[in-house]
N, C-alpha and C. Protein backbone atom coordinates (compact mmCIF):
# COMPACT_ATOMS: atom_id res chain seq x y z
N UNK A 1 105.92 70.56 135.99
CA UNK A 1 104.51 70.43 135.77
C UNK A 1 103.99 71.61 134.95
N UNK A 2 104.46 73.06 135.13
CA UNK A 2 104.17 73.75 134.41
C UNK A 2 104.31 73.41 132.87
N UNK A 3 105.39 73.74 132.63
CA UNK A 3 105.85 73.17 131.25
C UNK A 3 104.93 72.31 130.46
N UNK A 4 104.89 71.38 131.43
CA UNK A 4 104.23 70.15 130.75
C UNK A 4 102.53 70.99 130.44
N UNK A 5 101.46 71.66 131.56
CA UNK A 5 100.34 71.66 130.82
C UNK A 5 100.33 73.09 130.34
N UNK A 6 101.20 74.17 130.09
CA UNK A 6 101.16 75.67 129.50
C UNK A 6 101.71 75.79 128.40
N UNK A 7 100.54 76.21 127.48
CA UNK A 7 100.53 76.16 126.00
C UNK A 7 100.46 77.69 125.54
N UNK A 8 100.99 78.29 125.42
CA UNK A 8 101.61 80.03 125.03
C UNK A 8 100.54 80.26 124.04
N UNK A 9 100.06 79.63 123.26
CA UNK A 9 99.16 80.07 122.27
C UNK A 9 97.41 79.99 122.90
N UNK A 10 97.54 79.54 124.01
CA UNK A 10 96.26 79.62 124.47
C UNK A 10 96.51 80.03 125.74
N UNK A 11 97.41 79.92 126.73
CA UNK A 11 97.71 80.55 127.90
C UNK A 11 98.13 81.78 128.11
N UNK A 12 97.85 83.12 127.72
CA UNK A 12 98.25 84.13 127.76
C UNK A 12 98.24 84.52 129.12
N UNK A 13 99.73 85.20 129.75
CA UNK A 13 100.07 85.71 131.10
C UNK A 13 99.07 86.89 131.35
N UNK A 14 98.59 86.94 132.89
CA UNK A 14 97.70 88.22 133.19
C UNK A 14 98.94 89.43 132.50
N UNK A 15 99.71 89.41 133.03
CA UNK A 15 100.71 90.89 132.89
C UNK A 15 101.09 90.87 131.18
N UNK A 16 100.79 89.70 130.59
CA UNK A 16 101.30 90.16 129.37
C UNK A 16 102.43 89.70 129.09
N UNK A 17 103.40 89.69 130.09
CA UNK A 17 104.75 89.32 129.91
C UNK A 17 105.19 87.85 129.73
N UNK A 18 105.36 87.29 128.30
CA UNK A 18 105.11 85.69 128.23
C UNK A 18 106.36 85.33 129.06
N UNK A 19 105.82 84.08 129.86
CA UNK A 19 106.46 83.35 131.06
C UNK A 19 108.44 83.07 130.25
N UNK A 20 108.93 82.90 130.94
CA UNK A 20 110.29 82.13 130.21
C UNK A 20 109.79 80.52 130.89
N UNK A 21 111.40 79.84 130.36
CA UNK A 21 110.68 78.47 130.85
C UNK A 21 110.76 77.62 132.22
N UNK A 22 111.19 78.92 132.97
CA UNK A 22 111.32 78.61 134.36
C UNK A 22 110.58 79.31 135.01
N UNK A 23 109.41 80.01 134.52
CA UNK A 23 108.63 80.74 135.40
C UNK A 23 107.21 80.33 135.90
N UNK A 24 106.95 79.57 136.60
CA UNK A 24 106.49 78.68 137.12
C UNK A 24 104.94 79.48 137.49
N UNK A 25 105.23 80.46 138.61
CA UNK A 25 104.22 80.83 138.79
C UNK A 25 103.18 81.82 137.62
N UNK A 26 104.24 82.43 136.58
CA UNK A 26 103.53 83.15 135.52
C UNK A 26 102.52 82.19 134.42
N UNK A 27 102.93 80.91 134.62
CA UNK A 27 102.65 79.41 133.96
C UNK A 27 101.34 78.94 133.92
N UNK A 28 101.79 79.00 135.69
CA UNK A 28 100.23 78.22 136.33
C UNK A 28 99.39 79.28 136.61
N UNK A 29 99.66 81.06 136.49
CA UNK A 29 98.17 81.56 137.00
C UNK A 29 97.69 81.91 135.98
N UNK A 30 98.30 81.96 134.45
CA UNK A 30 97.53 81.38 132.79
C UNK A 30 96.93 80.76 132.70
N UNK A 31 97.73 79.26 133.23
CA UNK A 31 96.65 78.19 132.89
C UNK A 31 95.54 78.07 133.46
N UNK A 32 95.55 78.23 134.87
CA UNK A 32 94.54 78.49 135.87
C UNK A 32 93.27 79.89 135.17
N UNK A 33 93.69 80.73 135.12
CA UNK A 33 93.10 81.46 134.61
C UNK A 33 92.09 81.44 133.09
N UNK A 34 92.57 80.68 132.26
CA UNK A 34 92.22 80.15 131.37
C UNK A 34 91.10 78.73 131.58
N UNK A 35 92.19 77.69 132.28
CA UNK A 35 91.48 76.61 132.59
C UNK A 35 90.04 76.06 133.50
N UNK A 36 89.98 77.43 134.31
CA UNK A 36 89.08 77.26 135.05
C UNK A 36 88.33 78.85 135.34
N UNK A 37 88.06 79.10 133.80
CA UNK A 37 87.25 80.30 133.69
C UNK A 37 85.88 80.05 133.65
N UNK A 38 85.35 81.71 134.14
CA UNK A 38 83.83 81.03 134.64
C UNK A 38 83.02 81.46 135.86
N UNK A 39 82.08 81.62 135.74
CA UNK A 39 81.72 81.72 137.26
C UNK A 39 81.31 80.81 138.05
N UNK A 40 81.04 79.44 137.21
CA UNK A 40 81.09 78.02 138.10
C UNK A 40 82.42 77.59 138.59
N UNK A 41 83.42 78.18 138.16
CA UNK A 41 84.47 77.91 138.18
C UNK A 41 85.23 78.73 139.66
N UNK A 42 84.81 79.64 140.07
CA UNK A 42 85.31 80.62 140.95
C UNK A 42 85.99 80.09 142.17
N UNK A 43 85.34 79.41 142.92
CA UNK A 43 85.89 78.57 143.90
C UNK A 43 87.01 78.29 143.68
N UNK A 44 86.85 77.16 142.97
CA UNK A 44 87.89 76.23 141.84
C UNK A 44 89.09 77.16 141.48
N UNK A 45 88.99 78.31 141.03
CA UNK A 45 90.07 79.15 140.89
C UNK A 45 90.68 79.72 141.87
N UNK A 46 90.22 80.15 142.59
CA UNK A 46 90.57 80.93 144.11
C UNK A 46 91.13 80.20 144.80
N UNK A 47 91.03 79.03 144.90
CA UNK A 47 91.42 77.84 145.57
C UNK A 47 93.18 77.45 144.60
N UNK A 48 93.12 77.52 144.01
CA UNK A 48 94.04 76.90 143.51
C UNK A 48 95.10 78.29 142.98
N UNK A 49 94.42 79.17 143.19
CA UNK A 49 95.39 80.44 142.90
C UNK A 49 95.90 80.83 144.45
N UNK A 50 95.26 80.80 145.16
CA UNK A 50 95.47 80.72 146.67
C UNK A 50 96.77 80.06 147.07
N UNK A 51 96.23 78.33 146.54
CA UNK A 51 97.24 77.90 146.77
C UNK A 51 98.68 77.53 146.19
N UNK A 52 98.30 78.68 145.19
CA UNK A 52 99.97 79.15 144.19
C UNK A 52 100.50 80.22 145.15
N UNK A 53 99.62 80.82 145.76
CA UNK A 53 100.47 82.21 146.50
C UNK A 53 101.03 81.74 147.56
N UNK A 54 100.06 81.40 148.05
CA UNK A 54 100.82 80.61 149.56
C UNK A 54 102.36 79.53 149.33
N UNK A 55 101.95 78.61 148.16
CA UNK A 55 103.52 78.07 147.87
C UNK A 55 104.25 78.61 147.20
N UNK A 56 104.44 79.88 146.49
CA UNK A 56 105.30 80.50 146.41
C UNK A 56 105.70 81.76 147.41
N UNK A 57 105.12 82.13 148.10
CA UNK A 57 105.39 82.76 149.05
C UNK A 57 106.27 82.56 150.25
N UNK A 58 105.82 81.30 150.66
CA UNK A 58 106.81 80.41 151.55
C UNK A 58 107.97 79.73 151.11
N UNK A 59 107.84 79.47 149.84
CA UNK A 59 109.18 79.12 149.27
C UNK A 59 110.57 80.21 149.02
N UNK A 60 110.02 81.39 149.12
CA UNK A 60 110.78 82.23 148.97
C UNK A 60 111.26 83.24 150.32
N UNK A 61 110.22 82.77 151.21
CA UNK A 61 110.31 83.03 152.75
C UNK A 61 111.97 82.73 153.36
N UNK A 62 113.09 83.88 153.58
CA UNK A 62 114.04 83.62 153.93
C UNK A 62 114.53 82.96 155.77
N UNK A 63 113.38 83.60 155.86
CA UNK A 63 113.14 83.23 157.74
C UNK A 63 112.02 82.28 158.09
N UNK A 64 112.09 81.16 157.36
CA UNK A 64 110.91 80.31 156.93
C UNK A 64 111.38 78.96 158.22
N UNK A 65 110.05 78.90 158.56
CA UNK A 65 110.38 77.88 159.86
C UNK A 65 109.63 76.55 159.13
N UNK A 66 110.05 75.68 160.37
CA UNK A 66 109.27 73.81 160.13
C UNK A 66 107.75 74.06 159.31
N UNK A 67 107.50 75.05 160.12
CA UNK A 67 105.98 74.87 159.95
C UNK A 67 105.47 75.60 158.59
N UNK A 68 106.18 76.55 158.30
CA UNK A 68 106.07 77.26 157.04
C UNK A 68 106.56 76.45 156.00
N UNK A 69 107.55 75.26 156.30
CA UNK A 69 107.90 74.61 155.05
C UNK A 69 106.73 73.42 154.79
N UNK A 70 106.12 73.00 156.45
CA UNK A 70 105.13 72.35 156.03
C UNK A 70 103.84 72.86 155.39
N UNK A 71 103.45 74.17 155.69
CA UNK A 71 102.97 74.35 154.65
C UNK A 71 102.89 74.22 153.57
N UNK A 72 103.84 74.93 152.55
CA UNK A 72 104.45 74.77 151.57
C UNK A 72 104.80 73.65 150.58
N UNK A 73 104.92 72.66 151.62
CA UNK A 73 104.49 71.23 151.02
C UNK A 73 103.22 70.66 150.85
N UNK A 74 102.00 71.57 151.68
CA UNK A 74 100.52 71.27 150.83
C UNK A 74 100.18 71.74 150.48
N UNK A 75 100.42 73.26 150.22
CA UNK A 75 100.22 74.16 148.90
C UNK A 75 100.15 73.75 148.03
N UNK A 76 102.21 72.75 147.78
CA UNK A 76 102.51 72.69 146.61
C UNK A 76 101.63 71.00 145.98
N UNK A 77 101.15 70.61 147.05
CA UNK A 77 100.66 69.57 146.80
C UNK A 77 99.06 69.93 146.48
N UNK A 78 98.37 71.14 146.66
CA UNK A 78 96.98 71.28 146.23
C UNK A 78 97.47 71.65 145.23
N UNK A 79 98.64 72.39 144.63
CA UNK A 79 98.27 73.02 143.34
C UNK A 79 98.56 71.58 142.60
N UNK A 80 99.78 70.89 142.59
CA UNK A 80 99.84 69.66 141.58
C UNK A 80 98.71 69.08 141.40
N UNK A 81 97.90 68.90 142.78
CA UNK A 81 96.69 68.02 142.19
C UNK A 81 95.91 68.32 141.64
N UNK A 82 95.14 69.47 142.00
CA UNK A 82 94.52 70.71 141.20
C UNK A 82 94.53 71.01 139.74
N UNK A 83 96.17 70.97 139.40
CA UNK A 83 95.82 71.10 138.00
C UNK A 83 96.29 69.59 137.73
N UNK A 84 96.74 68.41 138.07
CA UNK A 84 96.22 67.11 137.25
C UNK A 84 94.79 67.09 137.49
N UNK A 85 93.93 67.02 138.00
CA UNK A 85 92.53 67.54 137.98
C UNK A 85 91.97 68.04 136.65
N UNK A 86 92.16 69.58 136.65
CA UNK A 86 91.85 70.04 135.67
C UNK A 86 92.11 69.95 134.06
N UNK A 87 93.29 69.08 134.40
CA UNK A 87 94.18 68.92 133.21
C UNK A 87 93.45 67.45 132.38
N UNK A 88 92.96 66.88 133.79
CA UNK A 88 92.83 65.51 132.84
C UNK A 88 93.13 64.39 133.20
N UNK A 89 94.08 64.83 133.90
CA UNK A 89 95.71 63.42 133.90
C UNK A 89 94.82 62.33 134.79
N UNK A 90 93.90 62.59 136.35
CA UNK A 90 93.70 62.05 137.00
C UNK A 90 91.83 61.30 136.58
N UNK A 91 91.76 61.46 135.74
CA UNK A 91 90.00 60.68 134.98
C UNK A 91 90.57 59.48 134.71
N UNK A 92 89.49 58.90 135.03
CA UNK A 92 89.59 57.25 134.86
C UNK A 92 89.99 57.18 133.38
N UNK A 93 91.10 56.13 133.26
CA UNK A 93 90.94 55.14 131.63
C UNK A 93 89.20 54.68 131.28
């Protein structure tokens, strides 16, 4: 999903350091950052940067229990929707 909506010429990484093409979280807190700039936007960002930390956090959690993976599965499910949201994908034809 990254891949698909992070565009290097308009997504510039906070750190600077352009993403490679497996770097998922450097991806989405560009696009996020970009995509939902603003101060109407704040929520909207926090929310969805939130829920990049939390699913990558737990994903990388080595002592990660049931419940931490269930997390992790609606993290990863606010951020997908979140940015088809923002992206577009989910507006009516």
């Amino acid at each position: 999903m990254a891949q698909e909506v992070y565009c290097y010429e308009r997504h510039k990484s906070l750190d600077g350091i352009p993403p490679s093409a497996n770097d998922v979280k450097r991806m989405l807190e560009a696009y996020i950052t970009v995509e939902l700039q603003g101060g109407p936007q704040d929520e909207s960002r926090k929310h969805a940067r939130a829920a990049l930390d939390l699913a990558n956090a737990l994903q990388h959690r080595r002592t990660a229990s049931f419940r931490d993976a269930a997390l992790c599965a609606e993290s990863t499910a606010a951020v997908v929707n979140t940015i088809a949201i923002v992206s577009g994908r989910r507006d009516p034809k």
